[in-house]
Structure formats: structure tokens, C-alpha cells
C-alpha atoms as a PDB file:
ATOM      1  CA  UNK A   1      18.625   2.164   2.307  1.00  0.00           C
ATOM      2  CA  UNK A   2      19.185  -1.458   0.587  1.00  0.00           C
ATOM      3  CA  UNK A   3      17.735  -2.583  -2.520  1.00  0.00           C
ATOM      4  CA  UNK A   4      15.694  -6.156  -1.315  1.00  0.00           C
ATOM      5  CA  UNK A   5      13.785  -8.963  -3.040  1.00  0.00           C
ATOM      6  CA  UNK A   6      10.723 -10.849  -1.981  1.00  0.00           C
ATOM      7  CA  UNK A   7       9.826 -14.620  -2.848  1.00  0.00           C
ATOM      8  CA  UNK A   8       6.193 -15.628  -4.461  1.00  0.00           C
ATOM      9  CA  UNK A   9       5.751 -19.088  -4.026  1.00  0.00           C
ATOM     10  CA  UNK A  10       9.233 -19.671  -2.566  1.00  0.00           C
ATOM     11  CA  UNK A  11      11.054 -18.037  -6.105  1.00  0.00           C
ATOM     12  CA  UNK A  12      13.049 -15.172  -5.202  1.00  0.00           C
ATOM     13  CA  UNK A  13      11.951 -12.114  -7.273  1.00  0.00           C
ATOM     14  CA  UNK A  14      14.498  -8.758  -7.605  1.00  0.00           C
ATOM     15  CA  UNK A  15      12.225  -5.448  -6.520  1.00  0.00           C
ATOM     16  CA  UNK A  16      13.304  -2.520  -8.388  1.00  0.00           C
ATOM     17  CA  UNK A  17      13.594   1.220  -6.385  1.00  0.00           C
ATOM     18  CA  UNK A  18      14.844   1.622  -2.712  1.00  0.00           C
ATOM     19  CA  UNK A  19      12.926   0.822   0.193  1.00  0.00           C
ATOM     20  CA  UNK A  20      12.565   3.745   2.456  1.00  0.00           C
ATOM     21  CA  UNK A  21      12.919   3.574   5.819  1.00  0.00           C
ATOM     22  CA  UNK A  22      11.701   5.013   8.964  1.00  0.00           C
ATOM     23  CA  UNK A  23      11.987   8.430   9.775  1.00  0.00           C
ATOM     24  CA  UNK A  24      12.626   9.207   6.286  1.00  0.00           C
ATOM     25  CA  UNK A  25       9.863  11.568   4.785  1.00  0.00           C
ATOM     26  CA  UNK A  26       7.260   9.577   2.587  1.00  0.00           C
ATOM     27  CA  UNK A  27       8.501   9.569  -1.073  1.00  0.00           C
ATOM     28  CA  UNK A  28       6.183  11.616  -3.150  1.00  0.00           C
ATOM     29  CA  UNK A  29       4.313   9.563  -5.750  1.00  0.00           C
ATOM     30  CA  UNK A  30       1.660   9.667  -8.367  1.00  0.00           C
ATOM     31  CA  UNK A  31      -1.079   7.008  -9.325  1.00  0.00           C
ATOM     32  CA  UNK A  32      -4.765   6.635 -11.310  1.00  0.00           C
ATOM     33  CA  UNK A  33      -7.899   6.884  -8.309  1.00  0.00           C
ATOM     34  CA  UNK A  34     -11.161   5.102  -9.722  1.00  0.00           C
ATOM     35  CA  UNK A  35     -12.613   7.685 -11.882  1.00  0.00           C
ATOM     36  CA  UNK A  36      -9.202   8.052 -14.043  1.00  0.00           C
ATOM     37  CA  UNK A  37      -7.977  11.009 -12.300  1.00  0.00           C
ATOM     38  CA  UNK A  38      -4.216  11.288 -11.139  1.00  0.00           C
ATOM     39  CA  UNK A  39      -3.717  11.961  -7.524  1.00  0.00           C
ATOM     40  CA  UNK A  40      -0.472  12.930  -6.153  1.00  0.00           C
ATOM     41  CA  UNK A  41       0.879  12.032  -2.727  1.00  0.00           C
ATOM     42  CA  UNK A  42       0.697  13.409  -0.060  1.00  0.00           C
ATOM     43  CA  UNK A  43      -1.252  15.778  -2.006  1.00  0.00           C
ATOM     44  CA  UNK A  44      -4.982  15.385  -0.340  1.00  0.00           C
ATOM     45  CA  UNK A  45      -3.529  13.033   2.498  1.00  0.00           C
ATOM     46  CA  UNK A  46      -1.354  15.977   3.811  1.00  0.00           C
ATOM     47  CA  UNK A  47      -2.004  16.159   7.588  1.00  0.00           C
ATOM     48  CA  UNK A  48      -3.383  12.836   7.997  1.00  0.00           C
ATOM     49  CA  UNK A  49      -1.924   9.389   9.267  1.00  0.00           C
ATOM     50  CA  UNK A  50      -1.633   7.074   5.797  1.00  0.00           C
ATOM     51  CA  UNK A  51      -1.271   3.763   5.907  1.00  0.00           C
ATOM     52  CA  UNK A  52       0.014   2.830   2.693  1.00  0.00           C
ATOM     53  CA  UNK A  53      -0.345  -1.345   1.251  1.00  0.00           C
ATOM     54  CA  UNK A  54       0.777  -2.407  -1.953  1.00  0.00           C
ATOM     55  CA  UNK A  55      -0.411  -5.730  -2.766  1.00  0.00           C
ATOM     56  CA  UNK A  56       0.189  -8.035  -5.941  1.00  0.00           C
ATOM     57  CA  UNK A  57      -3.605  -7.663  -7.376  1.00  0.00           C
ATOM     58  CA  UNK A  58      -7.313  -7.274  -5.453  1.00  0.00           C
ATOM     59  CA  UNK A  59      -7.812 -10.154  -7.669  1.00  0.00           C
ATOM     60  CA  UNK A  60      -5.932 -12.759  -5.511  1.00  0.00           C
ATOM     61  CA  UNK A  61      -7.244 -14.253  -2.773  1.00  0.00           C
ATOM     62  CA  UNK A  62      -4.512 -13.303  -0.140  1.00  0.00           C
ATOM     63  CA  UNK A  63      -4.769  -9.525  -1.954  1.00  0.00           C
ATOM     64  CA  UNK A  64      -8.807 -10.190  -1.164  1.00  0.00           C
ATOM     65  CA  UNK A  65      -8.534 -11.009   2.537  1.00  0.00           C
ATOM     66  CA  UNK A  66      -5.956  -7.758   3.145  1.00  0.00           C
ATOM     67  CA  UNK A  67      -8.289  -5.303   1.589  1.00  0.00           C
ATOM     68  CA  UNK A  68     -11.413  -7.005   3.482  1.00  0.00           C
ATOM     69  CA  UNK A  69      -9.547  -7.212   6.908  1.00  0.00           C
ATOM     70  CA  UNK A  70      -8.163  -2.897   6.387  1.00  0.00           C
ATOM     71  CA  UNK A  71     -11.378  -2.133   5.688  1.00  0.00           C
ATOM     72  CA  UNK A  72     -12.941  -3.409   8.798  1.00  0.00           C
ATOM     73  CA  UNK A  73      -9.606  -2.434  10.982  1.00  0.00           C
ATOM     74  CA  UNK A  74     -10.781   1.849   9.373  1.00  0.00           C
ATOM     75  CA  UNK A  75     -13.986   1.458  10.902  1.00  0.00           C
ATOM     76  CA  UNK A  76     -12.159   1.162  14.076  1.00  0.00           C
ATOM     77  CA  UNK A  77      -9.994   4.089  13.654  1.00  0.00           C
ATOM     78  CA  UNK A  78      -9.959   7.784  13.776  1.00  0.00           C
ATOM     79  CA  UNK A  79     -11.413  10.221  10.791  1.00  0.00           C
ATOM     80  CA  UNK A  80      -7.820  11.308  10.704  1.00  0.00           C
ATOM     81  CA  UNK A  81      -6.272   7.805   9.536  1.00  0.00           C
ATOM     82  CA  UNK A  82      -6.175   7.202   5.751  1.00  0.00           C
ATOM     83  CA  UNK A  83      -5.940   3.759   4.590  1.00  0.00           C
ATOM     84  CA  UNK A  84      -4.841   3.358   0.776  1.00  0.00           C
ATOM     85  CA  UNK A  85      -4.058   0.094  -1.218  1.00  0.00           C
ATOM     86  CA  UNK A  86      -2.030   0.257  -4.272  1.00  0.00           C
ATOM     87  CA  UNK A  87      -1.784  -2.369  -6.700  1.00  0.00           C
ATOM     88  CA  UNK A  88      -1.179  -2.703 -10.432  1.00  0.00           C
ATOM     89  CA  UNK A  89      -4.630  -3.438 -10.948  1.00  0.00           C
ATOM     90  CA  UNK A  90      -6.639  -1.155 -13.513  1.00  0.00           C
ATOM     91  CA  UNK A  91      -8.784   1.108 -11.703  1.00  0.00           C
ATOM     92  CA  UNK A  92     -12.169  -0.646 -13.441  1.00  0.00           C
ATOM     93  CA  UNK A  93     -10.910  -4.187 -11.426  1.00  0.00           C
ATOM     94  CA  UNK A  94     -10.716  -1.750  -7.983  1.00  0.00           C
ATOM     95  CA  UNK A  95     -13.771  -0.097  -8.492  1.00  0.00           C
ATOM     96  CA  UNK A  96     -15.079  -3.683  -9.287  1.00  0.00           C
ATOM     97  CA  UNK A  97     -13.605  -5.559  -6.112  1.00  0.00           C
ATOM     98  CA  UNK A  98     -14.414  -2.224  -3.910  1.00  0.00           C
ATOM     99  CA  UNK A  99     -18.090  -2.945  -5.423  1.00  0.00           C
ATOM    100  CA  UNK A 100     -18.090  -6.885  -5.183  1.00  0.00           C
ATOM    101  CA  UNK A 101     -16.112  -7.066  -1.440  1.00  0.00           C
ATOM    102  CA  UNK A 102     -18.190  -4.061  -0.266  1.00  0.00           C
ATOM    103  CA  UNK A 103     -15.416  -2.612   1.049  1.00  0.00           C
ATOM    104  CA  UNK A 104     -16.189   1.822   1.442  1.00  0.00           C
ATOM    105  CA  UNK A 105     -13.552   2.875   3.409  1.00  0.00           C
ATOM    106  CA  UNK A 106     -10.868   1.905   1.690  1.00  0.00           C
ATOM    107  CA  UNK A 107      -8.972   4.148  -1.069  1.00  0.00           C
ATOM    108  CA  UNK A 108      -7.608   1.917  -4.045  1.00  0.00           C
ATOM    109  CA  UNK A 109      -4.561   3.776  -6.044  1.00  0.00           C
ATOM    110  CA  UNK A 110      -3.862   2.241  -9.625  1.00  0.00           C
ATOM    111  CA  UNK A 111       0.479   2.119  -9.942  1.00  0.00           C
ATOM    112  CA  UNK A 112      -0.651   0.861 -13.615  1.00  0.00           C
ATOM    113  CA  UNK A 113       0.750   3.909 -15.367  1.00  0.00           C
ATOM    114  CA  UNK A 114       3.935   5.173 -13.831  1.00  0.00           C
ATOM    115  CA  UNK A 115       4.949   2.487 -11.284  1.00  0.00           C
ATOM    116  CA  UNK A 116       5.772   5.382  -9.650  1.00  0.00           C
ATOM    117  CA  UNK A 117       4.389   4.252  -6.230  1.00  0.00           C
ATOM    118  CA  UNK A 118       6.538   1.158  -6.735  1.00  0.00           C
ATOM    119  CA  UNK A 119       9.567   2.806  -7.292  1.00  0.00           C
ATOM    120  CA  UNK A 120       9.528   5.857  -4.732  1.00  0.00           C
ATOM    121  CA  UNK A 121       8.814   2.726  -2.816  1.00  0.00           C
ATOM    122  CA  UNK A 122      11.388  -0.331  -4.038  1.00  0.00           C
ATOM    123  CA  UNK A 123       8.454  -2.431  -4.313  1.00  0.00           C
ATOM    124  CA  UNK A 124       8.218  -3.069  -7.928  1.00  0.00           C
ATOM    125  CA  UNK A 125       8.936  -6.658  -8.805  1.00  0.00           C
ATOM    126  CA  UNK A 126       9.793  -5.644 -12.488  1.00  0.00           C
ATOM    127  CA  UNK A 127      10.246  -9.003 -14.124  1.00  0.00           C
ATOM    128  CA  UNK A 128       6.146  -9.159 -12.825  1.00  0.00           C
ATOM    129  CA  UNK A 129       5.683  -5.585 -13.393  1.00  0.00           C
ATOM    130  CA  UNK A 130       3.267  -6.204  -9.886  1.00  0.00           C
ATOM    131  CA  UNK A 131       4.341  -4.527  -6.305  1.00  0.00           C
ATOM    132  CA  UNK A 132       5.279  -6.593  -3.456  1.00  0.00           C
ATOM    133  CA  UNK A 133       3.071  -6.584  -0.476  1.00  0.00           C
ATOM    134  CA  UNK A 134       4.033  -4.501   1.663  1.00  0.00           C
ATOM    135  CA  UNK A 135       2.614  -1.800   4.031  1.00  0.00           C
ATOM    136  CA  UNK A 136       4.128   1.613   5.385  1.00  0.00           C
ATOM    137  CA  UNK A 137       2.507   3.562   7.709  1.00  0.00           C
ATOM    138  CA  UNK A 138       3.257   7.307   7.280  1.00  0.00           C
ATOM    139  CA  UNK A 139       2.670  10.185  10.084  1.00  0.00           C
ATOM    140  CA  UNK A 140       0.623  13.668   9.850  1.00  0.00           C
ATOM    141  CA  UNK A 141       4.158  15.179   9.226  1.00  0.00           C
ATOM    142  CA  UNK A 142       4.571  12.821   6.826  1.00  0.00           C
ATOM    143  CA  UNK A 143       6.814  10.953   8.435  1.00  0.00           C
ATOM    144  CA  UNK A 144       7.826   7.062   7.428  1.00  0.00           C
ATOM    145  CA  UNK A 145       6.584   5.442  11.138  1.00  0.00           C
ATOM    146  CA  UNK A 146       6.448   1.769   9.945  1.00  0.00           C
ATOM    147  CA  UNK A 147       7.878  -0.506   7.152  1.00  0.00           C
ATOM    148  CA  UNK A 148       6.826  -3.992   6.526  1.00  0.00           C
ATOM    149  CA  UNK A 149       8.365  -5.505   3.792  1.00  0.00           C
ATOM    150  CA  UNK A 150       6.491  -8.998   3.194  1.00  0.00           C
ATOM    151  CA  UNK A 151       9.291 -11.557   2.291  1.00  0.00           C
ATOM    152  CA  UNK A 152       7.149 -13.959   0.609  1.00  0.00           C
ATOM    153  CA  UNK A 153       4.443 -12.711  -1.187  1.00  0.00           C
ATOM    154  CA  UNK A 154       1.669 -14.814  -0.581  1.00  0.00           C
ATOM    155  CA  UNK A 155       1.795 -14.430   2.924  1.00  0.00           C
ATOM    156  CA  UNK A 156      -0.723 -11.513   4.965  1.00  0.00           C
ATOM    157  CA  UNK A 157       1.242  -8.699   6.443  1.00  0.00           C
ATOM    158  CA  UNK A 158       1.268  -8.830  10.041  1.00  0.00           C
ATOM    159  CA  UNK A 159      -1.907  -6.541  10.752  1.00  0.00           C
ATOM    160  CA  UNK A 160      -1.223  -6.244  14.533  1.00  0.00           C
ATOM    161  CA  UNK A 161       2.488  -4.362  14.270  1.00  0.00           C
ATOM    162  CA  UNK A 162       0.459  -1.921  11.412  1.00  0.00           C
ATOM    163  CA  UNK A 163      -2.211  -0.797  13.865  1.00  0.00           C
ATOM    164  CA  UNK A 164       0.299  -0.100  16.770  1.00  0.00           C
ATOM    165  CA  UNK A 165       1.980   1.940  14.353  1.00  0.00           C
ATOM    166  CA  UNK A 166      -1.277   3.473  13.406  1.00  0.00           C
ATOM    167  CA  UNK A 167      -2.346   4.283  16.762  1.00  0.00           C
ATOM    168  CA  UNK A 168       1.078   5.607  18.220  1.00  0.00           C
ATOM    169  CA  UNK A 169       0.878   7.722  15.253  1.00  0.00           C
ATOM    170  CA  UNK A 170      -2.582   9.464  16.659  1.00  0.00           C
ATOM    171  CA  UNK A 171      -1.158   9.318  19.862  1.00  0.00           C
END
């Protein structure tokens, strides 16, 4: 386990936390759903395949076209595969963009209070007090199966390695 940095817009930027890697067990982590409530992880997602994305804010337009593409890749996939975002965003601007991009399958986590998802996770850029894009994809057992750090920011993650994951998961 390193510590790692990311660049947005070609400016390196520190993350603080450790990334986990796979075959680790999923760091446990807390964050604000929608209505206000906290929800702990794995919590509810126990025995499902999670893919977990942190992403800058919904309100970007790379953060825009990742939401929009998951939620069309979950119509594809099984009951049993979980797809959550987490961003910094307050839970008002997901419920908004879940509203405005018409995106239903998705679940949006706020890391506003605790940046606890982006520390379990070393994806807090701190200086930004934003997470890094980045997506993990996390077994029934919950098992780390994937890691992709995005080393510059602005860029998409690489969708196609994430769904492999996904479906090797669900076998």
C-alpha cells in the first residue's frame, strides 16, 4: 500500500489516506445518502458486487458523462451488482443531478461530512478537499477485485476493465 497523487489539469495534487489494493477487504466507510441519513459500508451492500466511483463533483462535465454512462452500463447488469458514486457534493446537488440527468439506478453517497470514504480510500485530494476519480470494484465477500486510480483527473475511467471486473465478480 503506497500513498499516490493524481494531476487535474496537468498539476500534480497529494491524495491523503492509502489506496487499498486488491484482495484486501473493502475499507469500511460512512457517508450522507439523499435524504440526510448516514449509511455505513458494506452495511446494506453486504452480499452484493459494489462498484464503488469517486468522482470530483456531478457538477462537472467529465463527473456528468461517468454517472450517465454507469447508469446505463446497471441496466445491463445483474440485480446483484450495486453501483455507487461518491463525491463531495451535498446530497441536495445529487438528488438534483440524479433528477436533472435522469439517472435511477445509480446510488449517490455524499463524503461531505467525514471524508471518510476518501480516506479509507486514499482518494482525498485535501488541498481540494474533493476525491479523485477513481473506481473500485468490490466482491460479495467483500473483497477489493479492481482498483483504478485515474492519474489525471479530468480524464473518464476506463469503463471496459470496470465491467470485466464486474462480471468476473458474478461469475
Amino acid at each position: 500500500m503506497a500513498h499516490h497523487s493524481v494531476t487535474l489539469q496537468g498539476k500534480e495534487v497529494k491524495l491523503s489516506g492509502v489506496l487499498p489494493e486488491v484482495g484486501q477487504k473493502a475499507p469500511a466507510f460512512r457517508a450522507v445518502a439523499q435524504d440526510l441519513t448516514t449509511v455505513e459500508f458494506p452495511g446494506k451492500f453486504s452480499g452484493k458486487v459494489v462498484v464503488l466511483a469517486s468522482v470530483p463533483s456531478l457538477d462537472t462535465p467529465v463527473c456528468d458523462i461517468e454517472g450517465k454512462r454507469f447508469n446505463e452500463e446497471s441496466t445491463k447488469l445483474s440485480s446483484d451488482v450495486e453501483i455507487v458514486i461518491v463525491s463531495m457534493d451535498l446530497p441536495f446537488a445529487q438528488k438534483r443531478w440524479c433528477g436533472a440527468s435522469g439517472v435511477e439506478r445509480l446510488t449517490t453517497l455524499s463524503d461531505h461530512r467525514w471524508a471518510s470514504f476518501g480516506n479509507a480510500y486514499g482518494v482525498l485530494m485535501e488541498d481540494l478537499r474533493l476525491l479523485a476519480r477513481a473506481v473500485f470494484v468490490v466482491d460479495a465477500s467483500g473483497v477489493i477485485r479492481h482498483v483504478q486510480l485515474v492519474p489525471e483527473v479530468t480524464h473518464e475511467p476506463d469503463y471496459d476493465s470496470v465491467l470485466k471486473a464486474v462480471k468476473e465478480c458474478i461469475g
